[in-house]
Protein backbone atom coordinates (compact mmCIF):
# COMPACT_ATOMS: atom_id res chain seq x y z
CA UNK A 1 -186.56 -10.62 66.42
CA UNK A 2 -184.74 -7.46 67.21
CA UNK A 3 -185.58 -8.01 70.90
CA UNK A 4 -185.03 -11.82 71.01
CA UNK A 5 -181.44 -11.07 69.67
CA UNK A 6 -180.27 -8.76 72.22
CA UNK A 7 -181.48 -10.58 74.88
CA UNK A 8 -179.09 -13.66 73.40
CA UNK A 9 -176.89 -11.04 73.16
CA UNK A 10 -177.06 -10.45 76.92
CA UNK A 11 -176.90 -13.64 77.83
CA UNK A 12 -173.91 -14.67 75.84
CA UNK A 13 -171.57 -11.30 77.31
CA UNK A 14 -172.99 -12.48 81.08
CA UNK A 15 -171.86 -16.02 80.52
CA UNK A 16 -168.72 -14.61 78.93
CA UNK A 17 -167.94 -12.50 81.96
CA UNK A 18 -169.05 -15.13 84.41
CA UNK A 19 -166.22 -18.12 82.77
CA UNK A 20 -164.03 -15.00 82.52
CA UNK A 21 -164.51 -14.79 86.47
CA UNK A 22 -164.01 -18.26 86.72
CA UNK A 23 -160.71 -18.58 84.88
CA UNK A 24 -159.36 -15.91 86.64
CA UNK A 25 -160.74 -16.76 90.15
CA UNK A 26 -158.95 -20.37 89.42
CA UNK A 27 -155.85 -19.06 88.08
CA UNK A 28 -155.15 -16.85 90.98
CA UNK A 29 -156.20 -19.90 93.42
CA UNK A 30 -153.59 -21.83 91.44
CA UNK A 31 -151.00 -19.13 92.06
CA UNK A 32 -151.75 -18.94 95.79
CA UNK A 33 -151.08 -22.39 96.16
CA UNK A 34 -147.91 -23.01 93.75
CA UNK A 35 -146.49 -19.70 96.00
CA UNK A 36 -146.98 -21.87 98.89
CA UNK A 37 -143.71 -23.40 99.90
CA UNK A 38 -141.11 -23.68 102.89
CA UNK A 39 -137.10 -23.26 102.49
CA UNK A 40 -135.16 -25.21 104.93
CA UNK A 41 -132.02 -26.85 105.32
CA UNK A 42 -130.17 -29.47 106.21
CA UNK A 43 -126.36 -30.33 107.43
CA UNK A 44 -124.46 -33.00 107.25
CA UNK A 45 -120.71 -32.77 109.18
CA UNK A 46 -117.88 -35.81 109.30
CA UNK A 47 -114.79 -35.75 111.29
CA UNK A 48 -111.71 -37.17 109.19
CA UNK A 49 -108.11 -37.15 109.24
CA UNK A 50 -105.60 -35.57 106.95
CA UNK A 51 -104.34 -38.71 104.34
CA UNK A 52 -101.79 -36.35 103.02
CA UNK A 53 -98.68 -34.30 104.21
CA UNK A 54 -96.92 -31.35 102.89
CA UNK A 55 -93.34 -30.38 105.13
CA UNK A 56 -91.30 -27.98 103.63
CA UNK A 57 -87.69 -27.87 105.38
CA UNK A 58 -86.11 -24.97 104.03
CA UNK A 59 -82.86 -24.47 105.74
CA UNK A 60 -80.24 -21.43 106.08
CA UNK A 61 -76.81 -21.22 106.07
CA UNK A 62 -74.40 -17.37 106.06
CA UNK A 63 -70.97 -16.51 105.57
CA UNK A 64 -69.27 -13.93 104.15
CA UNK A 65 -67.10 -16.61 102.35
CA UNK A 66 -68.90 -18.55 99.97
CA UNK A 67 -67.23 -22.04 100.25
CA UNK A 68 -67.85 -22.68 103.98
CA UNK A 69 -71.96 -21.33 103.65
CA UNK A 70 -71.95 -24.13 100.83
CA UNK A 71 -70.27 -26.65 103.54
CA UNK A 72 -72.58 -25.36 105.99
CA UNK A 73 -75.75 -25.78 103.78
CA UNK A 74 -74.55 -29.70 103.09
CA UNK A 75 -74.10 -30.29 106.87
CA UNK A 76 -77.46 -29.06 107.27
CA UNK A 77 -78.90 -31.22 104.73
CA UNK A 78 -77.16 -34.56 105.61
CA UNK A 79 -78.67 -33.58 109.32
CA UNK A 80 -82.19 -33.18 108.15
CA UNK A 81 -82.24 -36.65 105.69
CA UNK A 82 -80.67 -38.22 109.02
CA UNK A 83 -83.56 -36.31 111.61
CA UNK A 84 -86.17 -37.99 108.72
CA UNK A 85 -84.89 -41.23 108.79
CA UNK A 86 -84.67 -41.79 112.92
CA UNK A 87 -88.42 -40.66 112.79
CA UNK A 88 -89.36 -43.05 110.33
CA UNK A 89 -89.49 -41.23 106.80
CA UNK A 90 -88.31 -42.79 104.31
CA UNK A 91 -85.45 -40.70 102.25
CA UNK A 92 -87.97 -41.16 98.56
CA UNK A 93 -90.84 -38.69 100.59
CA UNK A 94 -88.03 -35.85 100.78
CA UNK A 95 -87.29 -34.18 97.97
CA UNK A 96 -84.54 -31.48 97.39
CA UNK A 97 -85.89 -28.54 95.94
CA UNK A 98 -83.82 -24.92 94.63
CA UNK A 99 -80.68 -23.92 95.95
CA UNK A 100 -81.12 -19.95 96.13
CA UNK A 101 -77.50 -18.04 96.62
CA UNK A 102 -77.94 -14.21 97.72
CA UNK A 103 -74.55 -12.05 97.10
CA UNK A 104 -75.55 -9.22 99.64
CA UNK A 105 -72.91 -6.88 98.63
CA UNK A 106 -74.19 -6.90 94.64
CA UNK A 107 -77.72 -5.58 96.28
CA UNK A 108 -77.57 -2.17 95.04
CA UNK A 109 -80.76 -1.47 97.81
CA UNK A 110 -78.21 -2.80 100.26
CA UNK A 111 -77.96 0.03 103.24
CA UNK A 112 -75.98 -0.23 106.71
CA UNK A 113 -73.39 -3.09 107.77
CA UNK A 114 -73.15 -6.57 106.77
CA UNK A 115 -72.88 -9.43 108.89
CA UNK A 116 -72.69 -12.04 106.61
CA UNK A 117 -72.01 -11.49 102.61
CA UNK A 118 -73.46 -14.84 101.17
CA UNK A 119 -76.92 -16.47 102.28
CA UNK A 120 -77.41 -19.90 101.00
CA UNK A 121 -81.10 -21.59 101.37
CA UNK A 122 -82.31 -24.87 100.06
CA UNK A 123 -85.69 -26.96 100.73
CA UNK A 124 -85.90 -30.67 101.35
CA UNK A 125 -89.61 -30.76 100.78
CA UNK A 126 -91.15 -33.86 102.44
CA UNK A 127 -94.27 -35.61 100.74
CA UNK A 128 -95.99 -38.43 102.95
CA UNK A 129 -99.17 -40.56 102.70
CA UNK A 130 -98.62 -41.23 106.54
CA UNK A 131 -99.50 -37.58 107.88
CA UNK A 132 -99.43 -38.78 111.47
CA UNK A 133 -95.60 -39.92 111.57
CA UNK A 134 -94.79 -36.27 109.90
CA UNK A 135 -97.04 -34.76 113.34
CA UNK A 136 -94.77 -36.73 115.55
CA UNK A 137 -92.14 -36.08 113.43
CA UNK A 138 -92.47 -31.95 113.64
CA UNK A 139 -92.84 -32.32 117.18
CA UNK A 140 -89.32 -32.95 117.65
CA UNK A 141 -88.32 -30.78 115.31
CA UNK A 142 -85.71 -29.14 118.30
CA UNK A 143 -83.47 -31.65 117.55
CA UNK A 144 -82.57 -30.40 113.99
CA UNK A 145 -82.50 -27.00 115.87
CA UNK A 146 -80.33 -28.49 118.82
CA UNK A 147 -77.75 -29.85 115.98
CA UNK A 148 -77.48 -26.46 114.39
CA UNK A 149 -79.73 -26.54 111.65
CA UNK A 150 -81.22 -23.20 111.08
CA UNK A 151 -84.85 -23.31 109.42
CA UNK A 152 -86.85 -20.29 108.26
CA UNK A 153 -89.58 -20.23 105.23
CA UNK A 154 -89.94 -17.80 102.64
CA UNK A 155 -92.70 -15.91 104.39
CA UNK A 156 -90.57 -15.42 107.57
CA UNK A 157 -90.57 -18.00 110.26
CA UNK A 158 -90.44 -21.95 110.40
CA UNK A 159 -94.15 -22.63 110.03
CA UNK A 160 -94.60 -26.70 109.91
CA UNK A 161 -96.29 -29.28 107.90
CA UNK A 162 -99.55 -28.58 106.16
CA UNK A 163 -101.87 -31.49 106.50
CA UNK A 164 -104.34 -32.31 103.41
CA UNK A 165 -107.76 -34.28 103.33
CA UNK A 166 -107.95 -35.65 99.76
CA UNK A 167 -110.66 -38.54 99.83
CA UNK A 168 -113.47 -35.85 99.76
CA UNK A 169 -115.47 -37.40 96.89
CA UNK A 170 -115.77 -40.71 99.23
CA UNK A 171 -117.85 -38.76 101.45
CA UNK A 172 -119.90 -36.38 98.84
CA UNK A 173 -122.86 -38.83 97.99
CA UNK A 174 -123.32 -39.96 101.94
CA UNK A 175 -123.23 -36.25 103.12
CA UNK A 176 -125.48 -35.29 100.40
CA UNK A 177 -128.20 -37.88 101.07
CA UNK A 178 -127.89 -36.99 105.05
CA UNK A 179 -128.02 -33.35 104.46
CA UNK A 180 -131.01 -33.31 102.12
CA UNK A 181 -132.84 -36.12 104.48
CA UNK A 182 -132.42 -33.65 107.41
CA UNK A 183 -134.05 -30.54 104.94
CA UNK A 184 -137.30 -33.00 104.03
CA UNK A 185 -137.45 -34.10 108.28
CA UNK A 186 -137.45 -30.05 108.67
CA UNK A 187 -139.65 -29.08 106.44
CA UNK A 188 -142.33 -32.44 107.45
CA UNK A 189 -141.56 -30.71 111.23
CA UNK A 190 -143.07 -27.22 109.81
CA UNK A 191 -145.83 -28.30 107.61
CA UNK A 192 -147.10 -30.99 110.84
CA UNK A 193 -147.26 -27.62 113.12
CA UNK A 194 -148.98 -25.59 110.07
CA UNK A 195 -151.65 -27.91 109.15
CA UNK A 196 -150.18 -28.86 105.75
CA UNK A 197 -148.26 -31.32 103.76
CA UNK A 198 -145.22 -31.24 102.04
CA UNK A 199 -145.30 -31.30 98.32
CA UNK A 200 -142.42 -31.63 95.37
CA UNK A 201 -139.47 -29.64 95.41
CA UNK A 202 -140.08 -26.28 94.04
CA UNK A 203 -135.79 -25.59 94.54
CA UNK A 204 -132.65 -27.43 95.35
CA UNK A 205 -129.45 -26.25 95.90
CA UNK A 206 -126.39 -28.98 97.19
CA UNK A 207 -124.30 -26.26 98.94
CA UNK A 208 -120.07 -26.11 98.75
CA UNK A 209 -118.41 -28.88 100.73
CA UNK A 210 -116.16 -26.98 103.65
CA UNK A 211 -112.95 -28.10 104.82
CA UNK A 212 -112.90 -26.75 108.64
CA UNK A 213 -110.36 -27.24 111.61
CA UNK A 214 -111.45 -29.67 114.06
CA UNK A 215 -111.11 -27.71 116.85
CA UNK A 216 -111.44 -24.00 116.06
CA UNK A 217 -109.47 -21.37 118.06
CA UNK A 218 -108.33 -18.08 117.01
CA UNK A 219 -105.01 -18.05 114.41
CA UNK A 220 -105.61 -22.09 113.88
CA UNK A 221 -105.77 -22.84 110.10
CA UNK A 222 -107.17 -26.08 108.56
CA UNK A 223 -104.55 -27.24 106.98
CA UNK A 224 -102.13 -26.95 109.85
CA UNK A 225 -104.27 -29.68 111.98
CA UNK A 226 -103.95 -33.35 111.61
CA UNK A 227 -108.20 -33.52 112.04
CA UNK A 228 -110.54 -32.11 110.12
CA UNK A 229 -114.09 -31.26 109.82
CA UNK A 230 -115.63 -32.01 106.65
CA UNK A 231 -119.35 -30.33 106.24
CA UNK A 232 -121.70 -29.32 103.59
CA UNK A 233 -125.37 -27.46 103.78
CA UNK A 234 -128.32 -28.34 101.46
CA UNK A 235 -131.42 -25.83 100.70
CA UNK A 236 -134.49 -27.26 99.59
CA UNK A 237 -138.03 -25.51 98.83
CA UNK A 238 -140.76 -27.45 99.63
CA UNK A 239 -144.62 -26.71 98.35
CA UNK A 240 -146.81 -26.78 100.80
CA UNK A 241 -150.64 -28.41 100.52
CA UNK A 242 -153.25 -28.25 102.11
């Protein structure tokens, strides 16, 4: 009896190890194959055109007596209302914004001469849905120039319209289904040459949409050009089978 049970004994720790060896053999297979995947991506671009535009007109006007900058300030903003309307905007898109009056001699930082006491600035800030008539518009901005209008900004120079692209969720679902079309033809392309098929998605990520300039040179911004270029990237994991 003694000898019967240990060889059951035996028998049952072999067949214990062997379905151990089994489990773990199939396991790690398992692994092997879920760690079996490709990443690739896809990109989907659209050219558009600003809907949008932004024109700040902030204009200038010194003296060192303060009742003729004043006159000089509303000279300069009956010119620019008048410069809009020959160019087609209509006097509701421009809107005036804060007068700012600067006393230069009550600057106690104030050092060397003075050429003019007061400086007077105002903004007539120009909202339009029809961002192509502001472009033509600002080309001829000379004219306000030519009439003795003097523009600056409040980071230095006259700088122009800014040109916005608003309709971007119209395009979203279109560019995503392009973008992630392109990842699945890319990853079908890789497993073809690898001698495997494509599987479920192990990971998706939609990417950030990317407002670009058209036509990219050095010191162009985005929002200074008329056209845009609209583009997103999508990275998807693929698992791969055999």
């Amino acid at each position: 009896m003694k000898n019967g049970t240990g060889v059951v004994a035996a028998l049952l720790v072999g067949l214990g190890l062997a379905l151990g060896g089994w489990f773990i053999g199939n396991g790690f297979l398992k692994g092997r194959a879920a760690d079996r995947y490709v990443t690739v991506k896809g990109v989907s671009e659209r050219v558009v055109t600003a809907d949008v535009a932004l024109w700040p007109l902030r204009f200038v006007s010194t003296d060192d007596d303060l009742n003729r900058a004043q006159e000089e300030i509303k000279k300069s903003h009956e010119r620019i209302l008048a410069f809009l309307q020959r160019h087609g905007i209509d006097a509701d898109d421009a809107e005036v914004q804060r007068l700012d009056v600067t006393d230069r001699l009550a600057d106690p930082y104030r050092s060397g001469p003075m050429k003019s006491r007061y400086i007077i600035s105002q903004t007539v800030m120009v909202r339009s849905s029809e961002p192509e008539t502001i472009a033509q518009a600002s080309q001829a901005v000379g004219e306000l120039v030519d009439a003795g209008v003097v523009l600056s900004s409040n980071r230095g120079p006259y700088s122009g319209p800014t040109f916005l692209f608003t309709r971007l969720s119209e395009l979203k679902p279109d560019m995503i289904a392009e973008a992630t079309a392109k990842a699945r033809r890319g990853a079908e392309q890789f497993a073809q040459d690898s001698g495997s098929r494509i599987g479920g998605i192990r990971r998706a990520n939609q990417g950030v949409f990317v407002i670009q300039p058209r036509d990219k040179a050095p010191g162009v911004t985005e929002g200074s050009q008329l056209h845009k270029k609209v583009r997103v990237v999508s990275t998807v994991a693929y698992y791969l089978k055999d």
